[in-house]
PDB file of N, CA and C in Angstrom:
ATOM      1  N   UNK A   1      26.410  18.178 -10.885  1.00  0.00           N
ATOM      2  CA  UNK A   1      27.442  18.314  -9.892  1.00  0.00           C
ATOM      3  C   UNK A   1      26.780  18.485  -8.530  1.00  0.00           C
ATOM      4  N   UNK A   2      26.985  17.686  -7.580  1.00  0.00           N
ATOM      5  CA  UNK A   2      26.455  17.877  -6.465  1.00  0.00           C
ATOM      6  C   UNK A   2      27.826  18.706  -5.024  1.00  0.00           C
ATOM      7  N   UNK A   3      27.715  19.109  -4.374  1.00  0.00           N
ATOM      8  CA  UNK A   3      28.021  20.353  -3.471  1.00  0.00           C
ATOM      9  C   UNK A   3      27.809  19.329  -2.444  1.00  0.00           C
ATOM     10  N   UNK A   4      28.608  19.493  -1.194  1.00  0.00           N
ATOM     11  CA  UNK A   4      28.974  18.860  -0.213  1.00  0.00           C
ATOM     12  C   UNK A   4      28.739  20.069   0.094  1.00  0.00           C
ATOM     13  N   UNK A   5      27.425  19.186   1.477  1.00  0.00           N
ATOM     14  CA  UNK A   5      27.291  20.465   2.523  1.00  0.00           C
ATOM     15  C   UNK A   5      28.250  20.519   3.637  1.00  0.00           C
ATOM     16  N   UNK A   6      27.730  21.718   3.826  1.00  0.00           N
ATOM     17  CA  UNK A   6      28.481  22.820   5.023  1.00  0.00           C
ATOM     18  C   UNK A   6      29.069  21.881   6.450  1.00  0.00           C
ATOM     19  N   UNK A   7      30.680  21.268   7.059  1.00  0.00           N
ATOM     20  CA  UNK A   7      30.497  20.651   7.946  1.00  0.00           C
ATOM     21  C   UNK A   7      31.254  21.581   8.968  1.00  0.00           C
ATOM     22  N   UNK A   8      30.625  21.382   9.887  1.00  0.00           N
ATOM     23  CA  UNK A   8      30.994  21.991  11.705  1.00  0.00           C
ATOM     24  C   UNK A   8      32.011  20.779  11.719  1.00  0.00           C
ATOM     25  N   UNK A   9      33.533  21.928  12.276  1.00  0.00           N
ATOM     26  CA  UNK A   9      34.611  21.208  12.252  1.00  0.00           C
ATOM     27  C   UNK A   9      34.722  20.417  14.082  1.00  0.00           C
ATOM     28  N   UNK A  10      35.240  18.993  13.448  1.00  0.00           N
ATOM     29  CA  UNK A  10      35.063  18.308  14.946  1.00  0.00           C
ATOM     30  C   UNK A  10      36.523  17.502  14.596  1.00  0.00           C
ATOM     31  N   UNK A  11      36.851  18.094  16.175  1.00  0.00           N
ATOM     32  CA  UNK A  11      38.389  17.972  16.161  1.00  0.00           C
ATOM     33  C   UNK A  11      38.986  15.884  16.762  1.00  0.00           C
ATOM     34  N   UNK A  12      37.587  15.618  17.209  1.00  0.00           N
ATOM     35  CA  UNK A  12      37.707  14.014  17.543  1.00  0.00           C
ATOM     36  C   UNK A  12      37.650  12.899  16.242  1.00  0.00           C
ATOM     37  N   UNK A  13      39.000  12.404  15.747  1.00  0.00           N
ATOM     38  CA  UNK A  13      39.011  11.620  15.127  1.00  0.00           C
ATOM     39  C   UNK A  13      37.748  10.646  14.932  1.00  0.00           C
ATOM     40  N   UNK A  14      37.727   9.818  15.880  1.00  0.00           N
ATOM     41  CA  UNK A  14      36.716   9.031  15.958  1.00  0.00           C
ATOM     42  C   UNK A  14      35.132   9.434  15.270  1.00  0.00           C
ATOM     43  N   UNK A  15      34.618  10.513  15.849  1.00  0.00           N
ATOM     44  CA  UNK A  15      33.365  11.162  15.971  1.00  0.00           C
ATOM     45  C   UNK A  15      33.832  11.043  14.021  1.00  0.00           C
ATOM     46  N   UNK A  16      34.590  11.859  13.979  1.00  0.00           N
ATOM     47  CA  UNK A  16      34.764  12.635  12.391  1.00  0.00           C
ATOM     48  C   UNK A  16      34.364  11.235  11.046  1.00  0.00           C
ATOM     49  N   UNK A  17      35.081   9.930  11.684  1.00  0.00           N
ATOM     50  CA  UNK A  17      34.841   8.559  11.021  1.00  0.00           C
ATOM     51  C   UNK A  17      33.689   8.474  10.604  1.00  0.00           C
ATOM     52  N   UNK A  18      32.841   8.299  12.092  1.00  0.00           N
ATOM     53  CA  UNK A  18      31.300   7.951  12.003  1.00  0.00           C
ATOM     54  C   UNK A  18      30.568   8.715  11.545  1.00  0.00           C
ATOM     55  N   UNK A  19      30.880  10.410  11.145  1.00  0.00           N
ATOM     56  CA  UNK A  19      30.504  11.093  10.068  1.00  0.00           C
ATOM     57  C   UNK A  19      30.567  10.970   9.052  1.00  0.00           C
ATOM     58  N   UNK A  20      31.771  10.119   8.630  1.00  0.00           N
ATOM     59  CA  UNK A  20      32.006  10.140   6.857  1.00  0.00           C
ATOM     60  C   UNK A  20      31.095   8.423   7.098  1.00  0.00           C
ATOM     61  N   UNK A  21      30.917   8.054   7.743  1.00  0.00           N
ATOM     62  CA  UNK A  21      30.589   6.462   7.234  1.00  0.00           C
ATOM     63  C   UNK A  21      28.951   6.613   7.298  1.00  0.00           C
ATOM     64  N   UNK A  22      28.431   7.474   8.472  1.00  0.00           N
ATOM     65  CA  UNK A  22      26.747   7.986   7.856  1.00  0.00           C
ATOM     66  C   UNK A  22      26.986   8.458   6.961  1.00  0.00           C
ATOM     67  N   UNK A  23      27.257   9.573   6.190  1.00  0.00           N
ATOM     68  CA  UNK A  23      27.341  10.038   4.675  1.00  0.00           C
ATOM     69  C   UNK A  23      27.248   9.080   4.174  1.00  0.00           C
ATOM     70  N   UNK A  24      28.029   8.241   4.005  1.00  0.00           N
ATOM     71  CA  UNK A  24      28.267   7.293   3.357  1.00  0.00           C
ATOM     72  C   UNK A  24      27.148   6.708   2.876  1.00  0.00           C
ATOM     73  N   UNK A  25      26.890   6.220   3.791  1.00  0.00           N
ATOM     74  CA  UNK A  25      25.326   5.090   4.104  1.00  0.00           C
ATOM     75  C   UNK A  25      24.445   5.679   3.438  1.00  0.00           C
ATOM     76  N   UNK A  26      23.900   6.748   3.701  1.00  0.00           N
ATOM     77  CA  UNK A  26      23.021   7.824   3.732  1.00  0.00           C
ATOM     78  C   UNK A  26      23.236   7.926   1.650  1.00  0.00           C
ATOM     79  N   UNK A  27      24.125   8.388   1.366  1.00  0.00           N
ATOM     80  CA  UNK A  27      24.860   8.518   0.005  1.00  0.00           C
ATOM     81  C   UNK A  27      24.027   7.511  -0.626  1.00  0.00           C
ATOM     82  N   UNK A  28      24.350   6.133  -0.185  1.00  0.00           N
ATOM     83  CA  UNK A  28      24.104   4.796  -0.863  1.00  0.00           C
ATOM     84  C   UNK A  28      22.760   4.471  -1.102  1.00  0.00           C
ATOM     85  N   UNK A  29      22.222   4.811   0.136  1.00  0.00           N
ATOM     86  CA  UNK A  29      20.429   4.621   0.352  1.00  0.00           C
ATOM     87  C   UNK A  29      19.926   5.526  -0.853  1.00  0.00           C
ATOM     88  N   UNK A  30      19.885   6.604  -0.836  1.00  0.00           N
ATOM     89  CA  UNK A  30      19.552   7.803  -1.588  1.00  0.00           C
ATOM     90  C   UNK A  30      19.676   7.141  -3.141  1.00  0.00           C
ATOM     91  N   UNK A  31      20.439   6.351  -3.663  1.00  0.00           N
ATOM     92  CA  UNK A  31      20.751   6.198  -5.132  1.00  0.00           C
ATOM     93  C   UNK A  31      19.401   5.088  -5.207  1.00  0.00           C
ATOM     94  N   UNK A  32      19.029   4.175  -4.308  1.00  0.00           N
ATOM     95  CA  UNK A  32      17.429   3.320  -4.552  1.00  0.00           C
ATOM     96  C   UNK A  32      16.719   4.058  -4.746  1.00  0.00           C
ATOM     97  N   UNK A  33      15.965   4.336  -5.367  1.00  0.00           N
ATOM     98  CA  UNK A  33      14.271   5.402  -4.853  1.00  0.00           C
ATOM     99  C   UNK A  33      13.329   4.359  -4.101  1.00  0.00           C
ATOM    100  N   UNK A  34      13.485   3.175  -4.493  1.00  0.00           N
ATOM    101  CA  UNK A  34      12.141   2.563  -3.857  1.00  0.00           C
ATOM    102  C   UNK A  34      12.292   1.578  -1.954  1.00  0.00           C
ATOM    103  N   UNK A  35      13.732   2.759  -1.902  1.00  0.00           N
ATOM    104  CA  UNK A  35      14.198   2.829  -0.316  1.00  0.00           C
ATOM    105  C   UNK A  35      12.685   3.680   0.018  1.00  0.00           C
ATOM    106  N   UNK A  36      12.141   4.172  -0.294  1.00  0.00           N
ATOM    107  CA  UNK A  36      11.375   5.331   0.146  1.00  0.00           C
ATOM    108  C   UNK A  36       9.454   4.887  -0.220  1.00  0.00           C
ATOM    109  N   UNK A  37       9.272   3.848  -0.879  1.00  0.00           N
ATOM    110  CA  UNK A  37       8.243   3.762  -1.453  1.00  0.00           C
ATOM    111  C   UNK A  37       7.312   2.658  -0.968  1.00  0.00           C
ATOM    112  N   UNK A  38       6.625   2.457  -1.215  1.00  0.00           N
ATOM    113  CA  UNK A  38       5.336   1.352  -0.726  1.00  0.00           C
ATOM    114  C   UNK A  38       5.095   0.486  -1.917  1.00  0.00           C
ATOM    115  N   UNK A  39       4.935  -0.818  -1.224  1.00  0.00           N
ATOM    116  CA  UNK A  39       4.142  -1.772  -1.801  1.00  0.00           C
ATOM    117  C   UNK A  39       2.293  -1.721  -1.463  1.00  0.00           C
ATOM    118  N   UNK A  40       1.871  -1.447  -1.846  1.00  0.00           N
ATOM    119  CA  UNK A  40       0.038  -1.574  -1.887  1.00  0.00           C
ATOM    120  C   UNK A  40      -0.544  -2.264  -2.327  1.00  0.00           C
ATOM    121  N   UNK A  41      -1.712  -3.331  -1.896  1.00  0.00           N
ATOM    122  CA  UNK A  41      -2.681  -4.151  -2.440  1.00  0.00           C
ATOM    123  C   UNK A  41      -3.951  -3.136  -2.374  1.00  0.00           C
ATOM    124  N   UNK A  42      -4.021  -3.457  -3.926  1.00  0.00           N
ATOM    125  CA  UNK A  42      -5.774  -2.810  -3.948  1.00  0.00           C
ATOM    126  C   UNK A  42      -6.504  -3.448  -4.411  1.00  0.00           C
ATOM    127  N   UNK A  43      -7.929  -3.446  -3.989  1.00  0.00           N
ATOM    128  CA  UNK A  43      -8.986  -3.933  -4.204  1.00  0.00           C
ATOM    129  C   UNK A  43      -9.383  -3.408  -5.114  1.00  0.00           C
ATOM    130  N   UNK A  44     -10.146  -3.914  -6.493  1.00  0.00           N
ATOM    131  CA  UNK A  44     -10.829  -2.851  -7.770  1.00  0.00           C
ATOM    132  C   UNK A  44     -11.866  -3.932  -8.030  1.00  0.00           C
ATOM    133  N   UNK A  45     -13.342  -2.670  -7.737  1.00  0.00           N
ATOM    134  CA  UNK A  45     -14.500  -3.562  -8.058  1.00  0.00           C
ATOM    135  C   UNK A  45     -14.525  -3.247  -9.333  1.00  0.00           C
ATOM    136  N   UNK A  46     -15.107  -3.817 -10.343  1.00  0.00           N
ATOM    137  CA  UNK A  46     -15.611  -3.906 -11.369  1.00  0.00           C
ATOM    138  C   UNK A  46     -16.050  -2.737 -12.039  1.00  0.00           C
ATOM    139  N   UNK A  47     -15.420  -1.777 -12.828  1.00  0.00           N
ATOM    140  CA  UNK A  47     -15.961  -0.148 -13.895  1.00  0.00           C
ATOM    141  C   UNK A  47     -16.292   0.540 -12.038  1.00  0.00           C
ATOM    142  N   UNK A  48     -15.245   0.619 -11.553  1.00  0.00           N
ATOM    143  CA  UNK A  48     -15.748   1.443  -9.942  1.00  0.00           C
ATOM    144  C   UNK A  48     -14.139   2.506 -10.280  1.00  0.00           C
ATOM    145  N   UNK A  49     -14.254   3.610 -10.570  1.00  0.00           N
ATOM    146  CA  UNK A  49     -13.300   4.693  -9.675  1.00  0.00           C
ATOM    147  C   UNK A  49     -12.539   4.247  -8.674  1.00  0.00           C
ATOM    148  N   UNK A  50     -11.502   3.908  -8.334  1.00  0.00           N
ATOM    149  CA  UNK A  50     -10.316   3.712  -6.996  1.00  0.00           C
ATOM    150  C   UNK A  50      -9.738   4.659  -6.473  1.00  0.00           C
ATOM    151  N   UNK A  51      -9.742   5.925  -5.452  1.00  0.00           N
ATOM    152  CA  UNK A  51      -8.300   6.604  -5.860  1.00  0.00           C
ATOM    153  C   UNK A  51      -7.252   5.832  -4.493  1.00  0.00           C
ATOM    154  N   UNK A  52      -6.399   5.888  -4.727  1.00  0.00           N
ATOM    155  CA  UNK A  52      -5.395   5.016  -3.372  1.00  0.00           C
ATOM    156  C   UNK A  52      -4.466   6.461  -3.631  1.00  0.00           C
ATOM    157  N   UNK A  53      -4.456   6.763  -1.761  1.00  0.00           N
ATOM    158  CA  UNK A  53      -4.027   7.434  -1.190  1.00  0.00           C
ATOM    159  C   UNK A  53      -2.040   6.812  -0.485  1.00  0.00           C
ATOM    160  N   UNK A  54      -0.983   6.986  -1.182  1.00  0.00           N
ATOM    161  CA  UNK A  54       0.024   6.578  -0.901  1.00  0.00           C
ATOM    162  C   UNK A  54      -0.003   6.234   0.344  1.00  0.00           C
ATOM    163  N   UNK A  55       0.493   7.770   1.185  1.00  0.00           N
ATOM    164  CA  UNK A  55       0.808   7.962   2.625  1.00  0.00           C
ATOM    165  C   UNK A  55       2.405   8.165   2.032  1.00  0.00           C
ATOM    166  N   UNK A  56       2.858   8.891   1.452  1.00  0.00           N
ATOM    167  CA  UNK A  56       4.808   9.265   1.079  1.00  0.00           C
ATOM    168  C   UNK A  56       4.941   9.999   1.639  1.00  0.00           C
ATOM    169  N   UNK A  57       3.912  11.100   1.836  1.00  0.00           N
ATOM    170  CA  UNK A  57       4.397  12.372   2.694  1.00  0.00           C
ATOM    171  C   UNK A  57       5.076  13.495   1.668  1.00  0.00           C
ATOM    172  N   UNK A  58       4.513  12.729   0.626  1.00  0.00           N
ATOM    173  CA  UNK A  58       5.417  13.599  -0.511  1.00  0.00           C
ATOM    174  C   UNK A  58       5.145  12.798  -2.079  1.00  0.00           C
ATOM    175  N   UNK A  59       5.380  14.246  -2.929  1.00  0.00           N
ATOM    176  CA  UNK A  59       4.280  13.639  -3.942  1.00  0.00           C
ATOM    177  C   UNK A  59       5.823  12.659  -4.511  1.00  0.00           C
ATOM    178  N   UNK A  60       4.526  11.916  -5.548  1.00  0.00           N
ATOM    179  CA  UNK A  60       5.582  10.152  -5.778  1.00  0.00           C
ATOM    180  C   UNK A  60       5.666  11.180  -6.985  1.00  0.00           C
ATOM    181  N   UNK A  61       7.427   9.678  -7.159  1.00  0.00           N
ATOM    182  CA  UNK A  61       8.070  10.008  -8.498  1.00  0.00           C
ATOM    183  C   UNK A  61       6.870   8.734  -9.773  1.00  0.00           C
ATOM    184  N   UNK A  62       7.405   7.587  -9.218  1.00  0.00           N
ATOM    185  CA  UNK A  62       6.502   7.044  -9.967  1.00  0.00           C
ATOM    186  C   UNK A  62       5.638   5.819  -9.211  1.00  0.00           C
ATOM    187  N   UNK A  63       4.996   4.933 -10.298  1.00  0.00           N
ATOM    188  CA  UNK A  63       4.757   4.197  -9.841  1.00  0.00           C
ATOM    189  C   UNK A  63       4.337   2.694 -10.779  1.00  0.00           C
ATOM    190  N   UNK A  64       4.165   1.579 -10.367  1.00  0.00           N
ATOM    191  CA  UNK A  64       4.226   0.136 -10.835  1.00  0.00           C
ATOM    192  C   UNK A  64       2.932  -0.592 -10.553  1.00  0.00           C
ATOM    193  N   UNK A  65       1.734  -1.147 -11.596  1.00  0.00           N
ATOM    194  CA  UNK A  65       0.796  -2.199 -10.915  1.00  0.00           C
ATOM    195  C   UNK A  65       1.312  -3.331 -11.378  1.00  0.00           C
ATOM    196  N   UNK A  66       0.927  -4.328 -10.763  1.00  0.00           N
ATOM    197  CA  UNK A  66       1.290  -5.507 -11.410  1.00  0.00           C
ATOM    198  C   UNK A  66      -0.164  -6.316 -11.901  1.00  0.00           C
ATOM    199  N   UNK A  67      -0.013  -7.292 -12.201  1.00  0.00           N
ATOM    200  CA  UNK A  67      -1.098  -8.551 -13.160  1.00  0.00           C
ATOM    201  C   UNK A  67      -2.380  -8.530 -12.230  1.00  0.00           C
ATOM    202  N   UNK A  68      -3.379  -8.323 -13.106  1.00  0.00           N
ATOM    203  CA  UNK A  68      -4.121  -8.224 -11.743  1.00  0.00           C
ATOM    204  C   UNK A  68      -4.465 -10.064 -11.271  1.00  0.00           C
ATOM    205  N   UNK A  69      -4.566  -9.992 -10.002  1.00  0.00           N
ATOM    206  CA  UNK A  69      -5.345 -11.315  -9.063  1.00  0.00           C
ATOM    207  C   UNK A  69      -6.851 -11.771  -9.274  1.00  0.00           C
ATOM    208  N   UNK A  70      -6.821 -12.472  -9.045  1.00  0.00           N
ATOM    209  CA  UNK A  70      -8.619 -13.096  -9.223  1.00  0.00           C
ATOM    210  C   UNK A  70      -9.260 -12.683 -10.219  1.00  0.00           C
ATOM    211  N   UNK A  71      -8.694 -12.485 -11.510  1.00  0.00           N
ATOM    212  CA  UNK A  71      -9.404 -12.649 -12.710  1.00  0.00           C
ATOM    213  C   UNK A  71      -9.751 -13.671 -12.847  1.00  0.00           C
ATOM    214  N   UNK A  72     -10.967 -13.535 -13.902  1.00  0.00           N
ATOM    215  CA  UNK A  72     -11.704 -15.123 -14.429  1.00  0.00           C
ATOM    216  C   UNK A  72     -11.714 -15.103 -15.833  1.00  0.00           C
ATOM    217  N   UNK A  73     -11.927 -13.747 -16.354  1.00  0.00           N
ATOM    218  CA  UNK A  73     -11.549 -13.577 -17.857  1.00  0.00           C
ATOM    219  C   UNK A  73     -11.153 -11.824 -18.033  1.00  0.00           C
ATOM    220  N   UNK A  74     -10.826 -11.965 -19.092  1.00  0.00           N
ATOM    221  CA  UNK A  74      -9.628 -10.064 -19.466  1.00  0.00           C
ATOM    222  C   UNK A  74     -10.492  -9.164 -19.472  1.00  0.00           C
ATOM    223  N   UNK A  75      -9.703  -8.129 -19.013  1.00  0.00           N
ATOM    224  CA  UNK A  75      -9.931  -7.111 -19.155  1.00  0.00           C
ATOM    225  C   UNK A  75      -8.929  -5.961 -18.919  1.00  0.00           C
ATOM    226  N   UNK A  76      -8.927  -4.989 -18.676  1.00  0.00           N
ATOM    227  CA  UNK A  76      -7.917  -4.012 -18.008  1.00  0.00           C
ATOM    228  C   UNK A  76      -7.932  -3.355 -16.989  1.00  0.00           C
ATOM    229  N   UNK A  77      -6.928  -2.506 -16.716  1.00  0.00           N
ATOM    230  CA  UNK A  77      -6.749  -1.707 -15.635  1.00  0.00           C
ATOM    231  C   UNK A  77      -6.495  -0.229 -16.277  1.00  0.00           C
ATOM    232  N   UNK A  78      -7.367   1.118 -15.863  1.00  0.00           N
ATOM    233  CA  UNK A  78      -7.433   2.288 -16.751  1.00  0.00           C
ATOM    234  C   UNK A  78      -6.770   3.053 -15.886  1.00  0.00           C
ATOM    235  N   UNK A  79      -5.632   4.007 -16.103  1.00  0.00           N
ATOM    236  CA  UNK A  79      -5.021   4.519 -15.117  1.00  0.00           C
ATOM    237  C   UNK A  79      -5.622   5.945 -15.174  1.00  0.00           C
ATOM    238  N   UNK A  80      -6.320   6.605 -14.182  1.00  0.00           N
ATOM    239  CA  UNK A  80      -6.649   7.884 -14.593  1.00  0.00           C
ATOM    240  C   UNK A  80      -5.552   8.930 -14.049  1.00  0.00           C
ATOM    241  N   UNK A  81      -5.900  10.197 -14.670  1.00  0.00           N
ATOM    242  CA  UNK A  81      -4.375  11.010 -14.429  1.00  0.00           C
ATOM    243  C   UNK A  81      -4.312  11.940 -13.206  1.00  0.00           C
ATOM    244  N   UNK A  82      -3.139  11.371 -12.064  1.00  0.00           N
ATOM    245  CA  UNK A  82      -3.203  11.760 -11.060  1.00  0.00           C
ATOM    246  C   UNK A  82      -3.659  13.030 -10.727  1.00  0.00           C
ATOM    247  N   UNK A  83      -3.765  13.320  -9.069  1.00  0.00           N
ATOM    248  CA  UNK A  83      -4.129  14.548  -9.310  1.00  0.00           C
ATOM    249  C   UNK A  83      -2.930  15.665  -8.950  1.00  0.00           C
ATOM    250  N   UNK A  84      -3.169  16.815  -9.032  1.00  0.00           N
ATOM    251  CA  UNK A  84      -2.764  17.984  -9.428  1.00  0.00           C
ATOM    252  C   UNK A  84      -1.351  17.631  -8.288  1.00  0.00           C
ATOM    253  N   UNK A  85      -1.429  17.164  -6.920  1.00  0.00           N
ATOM    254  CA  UNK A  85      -0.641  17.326  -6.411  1.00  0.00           C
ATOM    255  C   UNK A  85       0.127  15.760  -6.034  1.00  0.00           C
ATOM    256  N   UNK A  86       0.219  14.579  -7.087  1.00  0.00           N
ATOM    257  CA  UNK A  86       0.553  13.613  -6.948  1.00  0.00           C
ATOM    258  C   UNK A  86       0.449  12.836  -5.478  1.00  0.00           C
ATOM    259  N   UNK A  87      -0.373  12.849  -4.592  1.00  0.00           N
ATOM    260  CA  UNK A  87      -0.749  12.040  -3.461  1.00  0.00           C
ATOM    261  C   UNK A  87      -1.572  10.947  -3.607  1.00  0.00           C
ATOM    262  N   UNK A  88      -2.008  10.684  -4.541  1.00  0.00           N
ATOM    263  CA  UNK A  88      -3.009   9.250  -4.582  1.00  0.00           C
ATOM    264  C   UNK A  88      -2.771   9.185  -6.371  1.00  0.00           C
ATOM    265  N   UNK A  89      -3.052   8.216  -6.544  1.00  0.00           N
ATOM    266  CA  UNK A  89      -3.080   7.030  -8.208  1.00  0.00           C
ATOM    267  C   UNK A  89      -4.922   6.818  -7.924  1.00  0.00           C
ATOM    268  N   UNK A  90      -5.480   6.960  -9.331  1.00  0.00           N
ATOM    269  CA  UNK A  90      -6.673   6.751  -9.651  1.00  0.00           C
ATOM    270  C   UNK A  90      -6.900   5.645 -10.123  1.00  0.00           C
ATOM    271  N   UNK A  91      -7.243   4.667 -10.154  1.00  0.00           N
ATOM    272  CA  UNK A  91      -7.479   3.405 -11.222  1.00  0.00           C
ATOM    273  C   UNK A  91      -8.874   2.697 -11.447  1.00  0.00           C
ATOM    274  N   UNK A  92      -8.959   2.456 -12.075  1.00  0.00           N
ATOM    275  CA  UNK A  92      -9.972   1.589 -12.581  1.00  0.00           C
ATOM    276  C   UNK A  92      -9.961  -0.075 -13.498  1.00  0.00           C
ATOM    277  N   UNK A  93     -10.808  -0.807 -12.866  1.00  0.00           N
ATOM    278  CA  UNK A  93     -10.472  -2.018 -13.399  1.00  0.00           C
ATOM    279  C   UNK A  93     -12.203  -1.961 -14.250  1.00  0.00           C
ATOM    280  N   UNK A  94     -11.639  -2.625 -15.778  1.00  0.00           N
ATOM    281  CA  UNK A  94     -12.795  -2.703 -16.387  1.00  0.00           C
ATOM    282  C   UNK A  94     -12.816  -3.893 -17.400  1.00  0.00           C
ATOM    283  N   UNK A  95     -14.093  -4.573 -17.561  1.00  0.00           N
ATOM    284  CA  UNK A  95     -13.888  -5.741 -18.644  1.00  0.00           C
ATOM    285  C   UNK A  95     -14.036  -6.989 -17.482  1.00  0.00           C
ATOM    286  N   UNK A  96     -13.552  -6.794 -16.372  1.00  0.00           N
ATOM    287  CA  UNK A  96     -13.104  -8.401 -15.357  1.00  0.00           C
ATOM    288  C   UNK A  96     -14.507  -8.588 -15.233  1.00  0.00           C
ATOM    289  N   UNK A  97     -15.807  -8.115 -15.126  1.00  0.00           N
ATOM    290  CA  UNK A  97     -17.162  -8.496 -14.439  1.00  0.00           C
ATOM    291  C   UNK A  97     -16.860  -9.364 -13.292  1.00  0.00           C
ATOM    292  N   UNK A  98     -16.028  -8.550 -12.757  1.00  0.00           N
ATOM    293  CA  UNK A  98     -16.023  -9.143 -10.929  1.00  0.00           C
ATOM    294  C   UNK A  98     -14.757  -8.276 -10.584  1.00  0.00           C
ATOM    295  N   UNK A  99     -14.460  -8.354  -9.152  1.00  0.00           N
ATOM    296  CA  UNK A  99     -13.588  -7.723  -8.333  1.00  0.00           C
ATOM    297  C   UNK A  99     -12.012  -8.056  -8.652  1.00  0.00           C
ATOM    298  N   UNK A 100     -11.339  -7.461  -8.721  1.00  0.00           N
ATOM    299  CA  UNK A 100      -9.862  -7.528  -9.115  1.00  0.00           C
ATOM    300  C   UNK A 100      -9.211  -7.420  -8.175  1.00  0.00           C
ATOM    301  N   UNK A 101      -7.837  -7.737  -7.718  1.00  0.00           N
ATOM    302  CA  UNK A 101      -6.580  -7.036  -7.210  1.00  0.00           C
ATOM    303  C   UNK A 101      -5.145  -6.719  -7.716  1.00  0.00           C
ATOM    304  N   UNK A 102      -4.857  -5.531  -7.856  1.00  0.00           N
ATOM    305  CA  UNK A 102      -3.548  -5.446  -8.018  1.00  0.00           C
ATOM    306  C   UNK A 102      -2.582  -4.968  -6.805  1.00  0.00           C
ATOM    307  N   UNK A 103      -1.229  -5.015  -7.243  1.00  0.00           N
ATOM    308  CA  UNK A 103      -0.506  -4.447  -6.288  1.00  0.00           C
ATOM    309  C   UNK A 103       0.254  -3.679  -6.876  1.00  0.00           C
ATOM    310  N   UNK A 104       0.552  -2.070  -5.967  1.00  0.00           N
ATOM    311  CA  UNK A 104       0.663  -0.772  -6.390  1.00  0.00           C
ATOM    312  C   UNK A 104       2.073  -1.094  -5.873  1.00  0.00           C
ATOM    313  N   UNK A 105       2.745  -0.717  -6.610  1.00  0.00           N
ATOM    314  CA  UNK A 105       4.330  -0.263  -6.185  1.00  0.00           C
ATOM    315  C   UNK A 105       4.581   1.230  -6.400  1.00  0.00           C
ATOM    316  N   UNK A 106       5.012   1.858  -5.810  1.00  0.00           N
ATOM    317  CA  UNK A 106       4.906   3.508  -5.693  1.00  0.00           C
ATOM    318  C   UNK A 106       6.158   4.176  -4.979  1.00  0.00           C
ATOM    319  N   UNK A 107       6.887   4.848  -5.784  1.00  0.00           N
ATOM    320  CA  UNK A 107       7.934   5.725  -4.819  1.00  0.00           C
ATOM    321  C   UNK A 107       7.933   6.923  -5.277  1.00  0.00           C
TER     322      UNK A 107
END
């Protein structure tokens, strides 16, 4: 159950509109999460430690890599476990014997 905050009563019709229609907006945005999140390209050399530093300003809920780029033959991507205060994703690319890219989706 969510609680409607506290409103300072404003006696101008008009004004009062453009209050309920930011709520509104505001309401709508809020139900995306990845209104709030970054797309990231990272570079991963070969069995090298990564950590990528968001920039959210706030620790992430989650996050998405995709396929990695410039493979030549398989291998993986090792996710190590964030740290204590969720501001950066650790990764590691291993198996590619050459440089990888993925892209971090993060909110």
């Amino acid at each position: 159950m969510t609680r409607e905050p506290a409103r300072i009563p404003v006696t101008d019709p008009e004004v009062e509109r453009a209050i309920d229609e930011v709520r509104r907006a505001v309401i709508e945005l809020a139900r995306d999460p990845f209104i709030t999140g970054r797309d990231i390209e990272v570079t991963l050399p070969n069995a090298t430690l990564v950590t990528v530093r968001h920039g959210l300003g706030r620790r992430f809920a989650n996050y998405t890599i995709s396929a990695p780029m410039g493979a030549t033959t398989s291998g993986r991507i090792v996710e190590s476990a964030p740290d204590a205060d969720r501001l950066a994703v650790k990764l590691t690319a291993t198996g590619y014997g050459a440089t990888v890219t993925v892209r971090l989706r993060i909110w």
